[in-house]
Protein backbone atom coordinates (compact mmCIF):
# COMPACT_ATOMS: atom_id res chain seq x y z
CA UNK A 1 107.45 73.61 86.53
CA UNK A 2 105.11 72.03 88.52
CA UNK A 3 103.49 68.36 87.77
CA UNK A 4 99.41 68.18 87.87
CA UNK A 5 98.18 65.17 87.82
CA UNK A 6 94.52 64.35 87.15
CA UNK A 7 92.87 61.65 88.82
CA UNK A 8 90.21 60.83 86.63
CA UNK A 9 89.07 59.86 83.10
CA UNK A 10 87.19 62.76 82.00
CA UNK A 11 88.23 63.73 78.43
CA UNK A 12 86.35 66.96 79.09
CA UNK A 13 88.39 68.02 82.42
CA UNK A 14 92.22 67.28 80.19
CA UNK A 15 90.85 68.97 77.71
CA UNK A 16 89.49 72.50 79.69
CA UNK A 17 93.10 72.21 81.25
CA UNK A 18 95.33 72.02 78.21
CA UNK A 19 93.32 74.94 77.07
CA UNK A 20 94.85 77.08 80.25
CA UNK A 21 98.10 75.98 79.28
CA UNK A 22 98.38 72.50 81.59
CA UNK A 23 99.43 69.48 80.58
CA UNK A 24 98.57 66.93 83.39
CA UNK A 25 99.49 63.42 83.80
CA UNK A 26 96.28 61.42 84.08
CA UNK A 27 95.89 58.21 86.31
CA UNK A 28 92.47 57.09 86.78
CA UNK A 29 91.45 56.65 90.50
CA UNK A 30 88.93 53.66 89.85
CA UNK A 31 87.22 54.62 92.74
CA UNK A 32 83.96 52.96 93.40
CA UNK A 33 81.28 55.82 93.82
CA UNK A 34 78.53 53.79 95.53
CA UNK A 35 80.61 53.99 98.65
CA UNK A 36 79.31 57.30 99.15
CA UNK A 37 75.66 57.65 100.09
CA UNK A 38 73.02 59.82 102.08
CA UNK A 39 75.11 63.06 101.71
CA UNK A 40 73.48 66.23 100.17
CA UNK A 41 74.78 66.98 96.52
CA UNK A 42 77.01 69.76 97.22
CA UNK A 43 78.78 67.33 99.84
CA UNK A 44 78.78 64.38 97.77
CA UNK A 45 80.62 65.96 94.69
CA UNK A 46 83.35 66.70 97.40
CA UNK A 47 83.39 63.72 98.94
CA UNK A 48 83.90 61.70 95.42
CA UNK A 49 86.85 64.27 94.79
CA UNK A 50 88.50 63.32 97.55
CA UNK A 51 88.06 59.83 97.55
CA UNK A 52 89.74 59.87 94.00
CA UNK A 53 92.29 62.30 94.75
CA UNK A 54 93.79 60.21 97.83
CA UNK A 55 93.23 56.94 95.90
CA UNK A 56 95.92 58.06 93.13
CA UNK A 57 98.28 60.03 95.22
CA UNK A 58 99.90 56.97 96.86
CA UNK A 59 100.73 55.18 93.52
CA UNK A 60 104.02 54.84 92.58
CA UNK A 61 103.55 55.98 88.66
CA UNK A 62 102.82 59.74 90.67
CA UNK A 63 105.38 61.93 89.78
CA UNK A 64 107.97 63.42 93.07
CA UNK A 65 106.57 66.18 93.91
CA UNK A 66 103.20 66.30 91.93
CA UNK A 67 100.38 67.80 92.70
CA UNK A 68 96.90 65.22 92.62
CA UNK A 69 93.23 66.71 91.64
CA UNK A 70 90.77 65.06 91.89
CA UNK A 71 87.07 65.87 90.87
CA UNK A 72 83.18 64.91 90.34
CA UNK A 73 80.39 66.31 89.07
CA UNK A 74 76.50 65.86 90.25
CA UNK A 75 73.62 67.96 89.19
CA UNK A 76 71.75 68.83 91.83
CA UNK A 77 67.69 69.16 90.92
CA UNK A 78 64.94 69.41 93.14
CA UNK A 79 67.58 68.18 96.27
CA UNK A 80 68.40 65.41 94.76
CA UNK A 81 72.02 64.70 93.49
CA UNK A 82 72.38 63.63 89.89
CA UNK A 83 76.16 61.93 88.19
CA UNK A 84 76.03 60.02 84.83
CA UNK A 85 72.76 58.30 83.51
CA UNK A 86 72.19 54.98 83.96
CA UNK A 87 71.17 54.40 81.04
CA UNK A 88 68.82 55.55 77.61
CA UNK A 89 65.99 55.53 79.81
CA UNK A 90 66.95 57.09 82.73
CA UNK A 91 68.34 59.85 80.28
CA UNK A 92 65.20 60.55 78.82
CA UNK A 93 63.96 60.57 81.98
CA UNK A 94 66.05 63.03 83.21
CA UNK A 95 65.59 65.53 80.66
CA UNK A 96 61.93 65.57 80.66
CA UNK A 97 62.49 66.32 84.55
CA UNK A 98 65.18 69.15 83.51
CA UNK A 99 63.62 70.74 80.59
CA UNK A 100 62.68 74.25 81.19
CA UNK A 101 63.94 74.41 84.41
CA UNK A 102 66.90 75.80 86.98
CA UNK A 103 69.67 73.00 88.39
CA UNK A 104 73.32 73.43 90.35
CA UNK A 105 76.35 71.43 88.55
CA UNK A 106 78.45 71.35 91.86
CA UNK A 107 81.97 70.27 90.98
CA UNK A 108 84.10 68.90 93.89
CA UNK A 109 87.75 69.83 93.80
CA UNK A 110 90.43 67.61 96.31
CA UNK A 111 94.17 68.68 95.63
CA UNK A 112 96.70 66.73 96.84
CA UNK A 113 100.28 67.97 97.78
CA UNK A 114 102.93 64.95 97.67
CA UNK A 115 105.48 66.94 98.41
CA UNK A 116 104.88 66.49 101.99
CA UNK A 117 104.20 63.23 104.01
CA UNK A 118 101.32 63.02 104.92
CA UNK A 119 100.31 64.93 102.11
CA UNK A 120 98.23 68.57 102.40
CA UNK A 121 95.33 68.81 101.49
CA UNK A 122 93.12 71.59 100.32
CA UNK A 123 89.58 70.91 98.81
CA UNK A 124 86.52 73.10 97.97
CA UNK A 125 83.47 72.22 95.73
CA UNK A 126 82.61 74.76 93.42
CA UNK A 127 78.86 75.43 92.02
CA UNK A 128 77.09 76.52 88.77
CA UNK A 129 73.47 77.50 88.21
CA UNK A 130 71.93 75.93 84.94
CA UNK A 131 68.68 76.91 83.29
CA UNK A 132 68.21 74.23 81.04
CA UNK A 133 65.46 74.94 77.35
CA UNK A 134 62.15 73.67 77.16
CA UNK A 135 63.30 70.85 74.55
CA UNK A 136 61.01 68.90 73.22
CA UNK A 137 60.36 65.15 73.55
CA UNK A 138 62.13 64.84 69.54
CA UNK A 139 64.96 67.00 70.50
CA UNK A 140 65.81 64.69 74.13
CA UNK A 141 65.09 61.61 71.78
CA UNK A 142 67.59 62.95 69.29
CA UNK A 143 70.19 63.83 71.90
CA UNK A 144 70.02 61.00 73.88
CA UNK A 145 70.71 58.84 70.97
CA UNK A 146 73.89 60.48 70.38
CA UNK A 147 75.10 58.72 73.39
CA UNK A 148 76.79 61.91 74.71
CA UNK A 149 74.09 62.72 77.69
CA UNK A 150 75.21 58.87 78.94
CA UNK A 151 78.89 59.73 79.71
CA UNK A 152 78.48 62.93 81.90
CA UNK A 153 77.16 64.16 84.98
CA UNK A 154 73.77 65.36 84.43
CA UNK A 155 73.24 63.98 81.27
CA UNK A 156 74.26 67.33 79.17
CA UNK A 157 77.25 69.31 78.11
CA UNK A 158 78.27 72.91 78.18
CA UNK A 159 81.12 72.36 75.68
CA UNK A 160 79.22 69.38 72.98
CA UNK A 161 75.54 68.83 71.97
CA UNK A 162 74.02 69.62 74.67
CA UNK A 163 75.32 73.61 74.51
CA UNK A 164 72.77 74.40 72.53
CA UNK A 165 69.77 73.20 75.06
CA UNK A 166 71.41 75.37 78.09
CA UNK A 167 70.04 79.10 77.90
CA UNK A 168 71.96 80.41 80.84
CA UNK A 169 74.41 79.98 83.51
CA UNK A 170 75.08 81.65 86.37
CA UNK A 171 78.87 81.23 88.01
CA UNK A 172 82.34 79.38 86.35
CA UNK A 173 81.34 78.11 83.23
CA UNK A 174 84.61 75.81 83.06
CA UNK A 175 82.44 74.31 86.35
CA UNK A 176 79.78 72.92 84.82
CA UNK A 177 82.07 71.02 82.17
CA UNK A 178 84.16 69.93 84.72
CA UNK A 179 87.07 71.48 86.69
CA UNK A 180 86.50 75.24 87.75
CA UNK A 181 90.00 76.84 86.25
CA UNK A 182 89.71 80.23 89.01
CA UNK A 183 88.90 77.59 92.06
CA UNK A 184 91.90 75.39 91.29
CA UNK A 185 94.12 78.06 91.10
CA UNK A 186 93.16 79.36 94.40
CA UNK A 187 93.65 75.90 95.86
CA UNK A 188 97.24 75.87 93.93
CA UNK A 189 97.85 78.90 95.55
CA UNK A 190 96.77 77.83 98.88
CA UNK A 191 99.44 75.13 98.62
CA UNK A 192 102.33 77.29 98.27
CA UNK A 193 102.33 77.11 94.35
CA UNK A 194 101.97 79.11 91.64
CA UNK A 195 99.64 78.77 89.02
CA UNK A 196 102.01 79.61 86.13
CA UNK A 197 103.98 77.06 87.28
CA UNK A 198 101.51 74.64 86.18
CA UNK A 199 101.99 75.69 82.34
CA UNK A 200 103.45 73.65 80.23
CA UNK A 201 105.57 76.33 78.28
CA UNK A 202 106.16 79.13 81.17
CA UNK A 203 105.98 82.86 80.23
CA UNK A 204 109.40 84.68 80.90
CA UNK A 205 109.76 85.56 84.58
CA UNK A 206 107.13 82.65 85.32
């Protein structure tokens, strides 16, 4: 079996890959995202991964061998790259600018083999189109105080509260809550690895 690990804090990203069957070690990169600036969205979202991804793979807790993903998440609308809220107000804000309207979730993906020294890299950013309801002021009042539109990229969820104010998608819907399941296992592949290996209980002949 092969050891994931995931370099970030996103409950949502463990929890869309223990539903494919991997159980990851986590180690948060603590990577300072303001480093990053002037890049379009797409670009930045990769960027972040990889800066997160190369900030774990060194550590010493990394298992021999493992494999080290990183990834972010920006909403891209009108140009302009969107993470997490900065806070109530700005998440107000951004839902009255979403509401009724068409955004990209772009989701950068940086996986790191440390098998190798230097280690290989392969990275790709994977992107989602959103149409988002025509909520009203109550509703974005409502959700907002919840508290979950503060703690994700683009102030909404696929997979929580916010499912219900998306009306369509176009692309990887594992994207847009976090980690795009068909990109990663490309990149896997790309390293030499299978994804079944990856699984936490392998199937026969695995």
């Amino acid at each position: 079996m092969t050891t994931l690990v995931l370099a970030s804090a996103s409950p949502a990203r463990l929890a869309t890959l223990r539903s494919a069957g991997v159980e990851p070690v986590v180690i948060v990169s603590g990577v300072d995202e303001s480093q990053l600036t002037d890049l379009a969205p797409a670009d930045l979202a990769l960027g972040l991964a990889r800066l997160k991804a190369a900030a774990v793979a060194g550590r010493t807790e990394v298992p021999p061998g493992a494999l080290v993903l990183g990834c972010d998440s920006v909403l891209e609308l009108d140009g302009q790259a969107h993470g997490k809220p900065e806070d109530v107000e700005d998440a107000v804000g951004r839902w009255r600018a979403m509401r009724g309207r068409r955004g990209v979730l772009h989701t950068g993906h940086c996986l790191l083999d440390t098998a190798t020294d230097p280690a290989v890299e392969v990275a790709r950013t994977a992107s989602t189109i959103v149409d988002f309801a025509d909520v009203s002021d109550a509703e974005i009042t409502a959700y907002v105080a919840t508290g979950e539109p503060l703690w994700v990229a683009g102030a909404f969820t696929l997979d929580g509260l916010g499912g219900a104010f998306v009306t369509r998608i176009e692309g990887d819907p594992h994207n847009v809550v976090g980690v795009s399941l068909p990109l990663l296992r490309e990149l896997v592949g790309r390293l030499g690895h299978s994804w079944t290996s990856l699984w936490a209980t392998p199937t026969p002949g695995a």
